[in-house]
C-alpha atoms as a PDB file:
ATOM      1  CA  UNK A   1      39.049  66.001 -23.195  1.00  0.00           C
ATOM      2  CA  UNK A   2      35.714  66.316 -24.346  1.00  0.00           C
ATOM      3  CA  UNK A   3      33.245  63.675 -26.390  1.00  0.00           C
ATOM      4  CA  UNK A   4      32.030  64.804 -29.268  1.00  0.00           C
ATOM      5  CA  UNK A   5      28.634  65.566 -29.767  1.00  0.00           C
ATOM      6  CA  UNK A   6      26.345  62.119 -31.195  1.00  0.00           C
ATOM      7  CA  UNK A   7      24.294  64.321 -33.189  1.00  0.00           C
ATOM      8  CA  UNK A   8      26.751  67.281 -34.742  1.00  0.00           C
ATOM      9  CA  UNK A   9      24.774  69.114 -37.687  1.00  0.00           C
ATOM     10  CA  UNK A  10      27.200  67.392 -40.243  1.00  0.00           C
ATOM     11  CA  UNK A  11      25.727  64.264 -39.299  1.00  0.00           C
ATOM     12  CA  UNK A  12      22.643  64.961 -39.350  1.00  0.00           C
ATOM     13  CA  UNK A  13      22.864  66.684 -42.635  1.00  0.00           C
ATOM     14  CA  UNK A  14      25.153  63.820 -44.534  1.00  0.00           C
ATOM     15  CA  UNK A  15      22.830  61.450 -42.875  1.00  0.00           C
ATOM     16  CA  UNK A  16      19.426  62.543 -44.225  1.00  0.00           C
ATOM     17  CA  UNK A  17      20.550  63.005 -47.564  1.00  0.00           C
ATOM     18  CA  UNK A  18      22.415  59.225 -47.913  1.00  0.00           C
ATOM     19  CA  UNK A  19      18.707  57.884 -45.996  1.00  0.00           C
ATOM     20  CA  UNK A  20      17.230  59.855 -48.947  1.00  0.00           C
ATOM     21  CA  UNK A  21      19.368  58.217 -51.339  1.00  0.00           C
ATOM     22  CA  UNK A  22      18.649  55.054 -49.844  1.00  0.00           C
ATOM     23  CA  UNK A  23      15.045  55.310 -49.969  1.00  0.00           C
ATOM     24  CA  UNK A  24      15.111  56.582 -53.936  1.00  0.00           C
ATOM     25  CA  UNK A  25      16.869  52.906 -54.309  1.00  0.00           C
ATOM     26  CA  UNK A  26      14.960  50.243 -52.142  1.00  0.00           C
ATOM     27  CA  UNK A  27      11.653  51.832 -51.492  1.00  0.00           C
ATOM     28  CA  UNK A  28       9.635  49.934 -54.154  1.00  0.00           C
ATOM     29  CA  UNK A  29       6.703  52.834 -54.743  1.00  0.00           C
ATOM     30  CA  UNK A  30       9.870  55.512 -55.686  1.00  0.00           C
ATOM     31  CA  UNK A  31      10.840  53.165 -58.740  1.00  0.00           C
ATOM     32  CA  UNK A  32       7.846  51.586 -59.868  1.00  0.00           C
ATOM     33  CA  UNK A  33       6.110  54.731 -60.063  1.00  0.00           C
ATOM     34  CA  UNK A  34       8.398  55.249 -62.994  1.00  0.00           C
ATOM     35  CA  UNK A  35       9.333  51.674 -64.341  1.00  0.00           C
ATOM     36  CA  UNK A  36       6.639  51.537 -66.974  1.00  0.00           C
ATOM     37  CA  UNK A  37       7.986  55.008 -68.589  1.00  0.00           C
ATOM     38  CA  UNK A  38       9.065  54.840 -72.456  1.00  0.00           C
ATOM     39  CA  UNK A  39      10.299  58.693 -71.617  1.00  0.00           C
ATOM     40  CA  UNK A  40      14.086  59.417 -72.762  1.00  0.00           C
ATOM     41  CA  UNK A  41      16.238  61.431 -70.236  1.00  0.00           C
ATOM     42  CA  UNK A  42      19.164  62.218 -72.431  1.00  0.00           C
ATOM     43  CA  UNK A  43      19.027  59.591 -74.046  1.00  0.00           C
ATOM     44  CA  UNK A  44      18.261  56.960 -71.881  1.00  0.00           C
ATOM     45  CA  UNK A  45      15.229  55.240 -70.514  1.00  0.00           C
ATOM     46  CA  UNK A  46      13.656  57.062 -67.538  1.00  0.00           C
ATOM     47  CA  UNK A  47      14.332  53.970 -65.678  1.00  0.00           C
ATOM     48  CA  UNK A  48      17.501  53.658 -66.317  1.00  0.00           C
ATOM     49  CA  UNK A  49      18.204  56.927 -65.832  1.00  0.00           C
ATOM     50  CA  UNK A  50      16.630  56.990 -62.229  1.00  0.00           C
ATOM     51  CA  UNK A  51      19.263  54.369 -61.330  1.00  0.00           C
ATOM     52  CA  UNK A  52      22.211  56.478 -62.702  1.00  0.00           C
ATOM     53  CA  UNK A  53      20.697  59.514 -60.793  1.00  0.00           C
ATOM     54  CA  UNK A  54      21.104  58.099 -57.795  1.00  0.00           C
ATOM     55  CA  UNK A  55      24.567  56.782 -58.619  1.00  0.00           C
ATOM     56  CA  UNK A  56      25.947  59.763 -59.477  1.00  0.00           C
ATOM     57  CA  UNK A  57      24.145  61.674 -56.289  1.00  0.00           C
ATOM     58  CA  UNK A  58      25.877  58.779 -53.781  1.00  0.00           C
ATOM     59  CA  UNK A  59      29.321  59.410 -55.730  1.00  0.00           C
ATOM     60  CA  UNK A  60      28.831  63.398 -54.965  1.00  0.00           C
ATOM     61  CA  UNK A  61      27.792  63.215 -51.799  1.00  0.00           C
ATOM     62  CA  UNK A  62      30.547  61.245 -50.569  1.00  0.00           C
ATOM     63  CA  UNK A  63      32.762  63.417 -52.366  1.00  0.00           C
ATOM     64  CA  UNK A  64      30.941  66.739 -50.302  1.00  0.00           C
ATOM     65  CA  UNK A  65      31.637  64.603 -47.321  1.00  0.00           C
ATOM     66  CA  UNK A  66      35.289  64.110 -47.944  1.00  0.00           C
ATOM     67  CA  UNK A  67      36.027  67.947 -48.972  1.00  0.00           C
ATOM     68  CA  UNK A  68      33.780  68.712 -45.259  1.00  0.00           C
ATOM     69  CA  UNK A  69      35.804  66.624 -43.529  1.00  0.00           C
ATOM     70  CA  UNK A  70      39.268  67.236 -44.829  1.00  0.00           C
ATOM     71  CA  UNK A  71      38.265  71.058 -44.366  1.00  0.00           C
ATOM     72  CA  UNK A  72      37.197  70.166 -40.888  1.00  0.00           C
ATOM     73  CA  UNK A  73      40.693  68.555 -39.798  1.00  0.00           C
ATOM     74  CA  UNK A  74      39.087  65.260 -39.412  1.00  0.00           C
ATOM     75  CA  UNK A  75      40.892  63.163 -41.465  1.00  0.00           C
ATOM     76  CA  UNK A  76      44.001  62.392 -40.687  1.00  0.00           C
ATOM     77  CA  UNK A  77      47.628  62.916 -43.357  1.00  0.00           C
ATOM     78  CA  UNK A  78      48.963  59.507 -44.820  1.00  0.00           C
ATOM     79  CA  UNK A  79      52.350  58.799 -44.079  1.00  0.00           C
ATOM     80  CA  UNK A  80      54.881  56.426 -45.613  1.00  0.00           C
ATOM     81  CA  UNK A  81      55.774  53.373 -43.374  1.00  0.00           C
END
């Protein structure tokens, strides 16, 4: 049986982009570079909109890392108890 590998390019791949994602929300210089903005982005307030972005970024990443997963095998069928 072998280990898998600790650093397999899907991990390393998912992981940079989510520590991206993190950074964009609690590294202070990323938002208040933009929290004075009166700029509309569809809409909506750049800095609302900034917070939104990275939402809806987190929600699609996690859904590209279910669909490489479940291609990948690695998650396993539900079954009924």
């Amino acid at each position: 049986m072998s280990t898998p590998s600790r650093f397999s390019p899907k991990g390393i791949v998912f992981g940079l982009y989510f520590f991206a994602l993190l950074m964009m929300a609690v590294f202070p210089p990323f938002y208040l570079s933009i929290s004075g903005s009166r700029l509309l982005v569809l809409g909506i307030p750049l800095p609302m909109f900034y917070w939104i972005l990275i939402a809806v970024l987190l929600g699609l990443g996690v859904w590209a890392l279910y669909l490489v997963e479940s291609s990948n095998g690695d998650i396993p069928e539900e079954t009924q108890p």
